[in-house]
Each structure stands twice: as C-alpha cells, then as structure tokens.
Protein backbone atom coordinates (compact mmCIF):
# COMPACT_ATOMS: atom_id res chain seq x y z
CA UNK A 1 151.10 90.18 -21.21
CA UNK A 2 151.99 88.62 -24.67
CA UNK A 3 151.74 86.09 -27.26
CA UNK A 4 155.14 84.79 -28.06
CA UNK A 5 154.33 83.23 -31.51
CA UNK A 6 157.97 80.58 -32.39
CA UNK A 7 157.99 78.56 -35.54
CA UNK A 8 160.55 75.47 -34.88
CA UNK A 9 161.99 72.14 -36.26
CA UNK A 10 163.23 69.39 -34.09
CA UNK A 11 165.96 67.48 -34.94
CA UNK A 12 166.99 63.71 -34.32
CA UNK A 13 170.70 63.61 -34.29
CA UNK A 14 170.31 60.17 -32.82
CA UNK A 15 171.10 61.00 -28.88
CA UNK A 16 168.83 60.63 -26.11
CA UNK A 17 167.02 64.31 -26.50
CA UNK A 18 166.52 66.14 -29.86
CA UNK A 19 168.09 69.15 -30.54
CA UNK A 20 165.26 72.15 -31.29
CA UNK A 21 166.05 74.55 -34.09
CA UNK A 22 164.07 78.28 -33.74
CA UNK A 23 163.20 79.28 -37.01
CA UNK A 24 161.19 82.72 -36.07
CA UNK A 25 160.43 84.21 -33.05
CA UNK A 26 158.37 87.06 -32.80
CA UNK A 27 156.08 88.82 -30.15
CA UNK A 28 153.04 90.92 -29.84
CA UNK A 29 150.75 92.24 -26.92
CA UNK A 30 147.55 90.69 -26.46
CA UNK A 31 146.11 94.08 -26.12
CA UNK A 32 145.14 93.13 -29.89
CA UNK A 33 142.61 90.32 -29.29
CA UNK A 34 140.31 91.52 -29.99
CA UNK A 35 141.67 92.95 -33.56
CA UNK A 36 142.91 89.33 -34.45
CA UNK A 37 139.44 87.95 -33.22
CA UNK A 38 137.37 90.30 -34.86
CA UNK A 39 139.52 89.28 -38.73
CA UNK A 40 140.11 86.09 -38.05
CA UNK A 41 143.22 85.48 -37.21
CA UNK A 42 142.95 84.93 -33.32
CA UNK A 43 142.33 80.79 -33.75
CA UNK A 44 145.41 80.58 -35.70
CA UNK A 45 147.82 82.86 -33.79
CA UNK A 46 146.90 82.81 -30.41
CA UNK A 47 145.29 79.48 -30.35
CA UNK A 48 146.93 76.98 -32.74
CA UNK A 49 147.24 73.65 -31.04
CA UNK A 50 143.39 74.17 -29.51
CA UNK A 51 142.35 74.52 -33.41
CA UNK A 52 144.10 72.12 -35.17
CA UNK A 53 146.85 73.55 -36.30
CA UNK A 54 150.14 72.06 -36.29
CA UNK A 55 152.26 73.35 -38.85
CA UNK A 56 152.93 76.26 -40.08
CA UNK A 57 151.64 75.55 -43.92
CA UNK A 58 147.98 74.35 -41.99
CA UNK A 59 147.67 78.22 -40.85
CA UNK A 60 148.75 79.89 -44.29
CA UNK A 61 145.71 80.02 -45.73
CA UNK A 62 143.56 81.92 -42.61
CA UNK A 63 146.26 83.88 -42.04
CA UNK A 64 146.33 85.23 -45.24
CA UNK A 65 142.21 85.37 -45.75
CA UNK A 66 142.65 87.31 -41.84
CA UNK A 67 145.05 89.77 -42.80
CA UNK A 68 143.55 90.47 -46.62
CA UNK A 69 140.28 91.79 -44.44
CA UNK A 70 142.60 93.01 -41.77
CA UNK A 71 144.29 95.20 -44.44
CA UNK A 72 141.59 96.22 -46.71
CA UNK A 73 139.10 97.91 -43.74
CA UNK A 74 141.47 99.83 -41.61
CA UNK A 75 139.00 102.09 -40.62
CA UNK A 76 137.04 99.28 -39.20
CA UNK A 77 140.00 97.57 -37.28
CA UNK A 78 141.54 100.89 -36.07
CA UNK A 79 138.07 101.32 -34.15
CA UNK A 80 139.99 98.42 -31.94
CA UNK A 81 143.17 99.71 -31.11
CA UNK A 82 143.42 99.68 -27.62
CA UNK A 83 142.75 102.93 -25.38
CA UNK A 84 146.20 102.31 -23.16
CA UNK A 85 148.33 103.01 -26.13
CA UNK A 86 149.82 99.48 -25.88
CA UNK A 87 149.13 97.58 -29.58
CA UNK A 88 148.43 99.15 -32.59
CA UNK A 89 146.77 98.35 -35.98
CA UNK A 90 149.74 98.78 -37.52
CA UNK A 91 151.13 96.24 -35.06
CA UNK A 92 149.13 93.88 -35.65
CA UNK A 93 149.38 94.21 -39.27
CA UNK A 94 152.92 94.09 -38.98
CA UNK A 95 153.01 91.09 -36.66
CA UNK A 96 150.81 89.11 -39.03
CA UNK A 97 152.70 89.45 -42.42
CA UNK A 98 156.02 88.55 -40.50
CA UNK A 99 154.12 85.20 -39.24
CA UNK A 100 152.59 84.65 -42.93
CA UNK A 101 155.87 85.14 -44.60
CA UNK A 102 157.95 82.41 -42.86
CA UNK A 103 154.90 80.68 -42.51
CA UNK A 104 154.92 80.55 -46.68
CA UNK A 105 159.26 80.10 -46.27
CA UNK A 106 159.08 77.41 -43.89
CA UNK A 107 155.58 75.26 -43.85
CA UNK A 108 156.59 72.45 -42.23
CA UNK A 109 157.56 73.96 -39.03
CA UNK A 110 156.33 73.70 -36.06
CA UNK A 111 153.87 76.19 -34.67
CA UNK A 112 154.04 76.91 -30.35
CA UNK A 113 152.08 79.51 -29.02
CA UNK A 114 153.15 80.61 -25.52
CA UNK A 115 150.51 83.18 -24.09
C-alpha cells in the first residue's frame, strides 16, 4: 500500500467537463507513517483535505518546518525505518523535498491525496 501524492490544475476550456492538468505525481509506501507522523509531515501529505489544506502553497510552510527536523535528527528518524525493508529514511526524505519543491514552483495547485 501507498500514498499517491498528485499536485493538479483544472482547466475551464468552456465545454461541459474541465480538462485536468497533472503537474507532479509522485509515490511513496506508507510503511513511513510513522516517520512523517513522528516530524510532522503526516497531516499535510497523507491527510491534506481532512486538515485544511487545499493548495499546494497552504502546505509549504509544514512541509518545510517537517522536513528541517526530519533532516537535522537522522539518527532519531532512522530508529523508524521499517523492519520489512520496504521505506527508507532516505525515502522519505527524498519524497518530501520533491513535494516541497513543486509545492514552492507551483502553489496554487491542487493537492489530492489517494491512499
């Protein structure tokens, strides 16, 4: 199981249905929950629309503040890493400064969560 995190505009071209533009796409395993939960970036990633958030702009700032502790105590996160093997610090890491930078790019988009 995974969070498939998509950052999108619609567009009105005037017809009947809109047309949906996918800005970024990306993926990650929800065998880091607890990771995102335990620096703060779980409500903002995993759980957008249940917190809020609608936009990507309304989630740069706890992103950032999530990965900055996320980051700066990998000894502490690492202790978190799942025992299967399946999600990695580094993952998550990775994961979350992808998100932030188009997040930055592009902060009117959309946010959809699908977990």
């Amino acid at each position: 199981m995974s969070l498939d995190f998509t950052l999108y505009v619609d567009v009105d071209t005037g017809s009947k249905n809109n047309i949906t533009h996918v800005v970024f796409e990306k993926n990650v395993t929800h065998n880091l929950v607890d990771m995102a939960k335990e620096c703060g970036i779980y409500d903002c990633l995993w759980r957008p629309e249940e917190n809020g958030f609608d936009n990507a702009g309304q989630i740069t700032f706890p992103l950032k503040k999530g990965l900055y502790k996320l980051i700066n105590n990998p000894d502490k996160y690492k202790l978190l890493q799942p025992s299967s093997g399946y999600g990695t610090y580094t993952g998550l890491v990775n994961f979350a400064t992808e998100v932030l930078e188009n997040c930055i790019e592009h902060p009117k988009c959309k946010i959809e969560a699908s977990r």
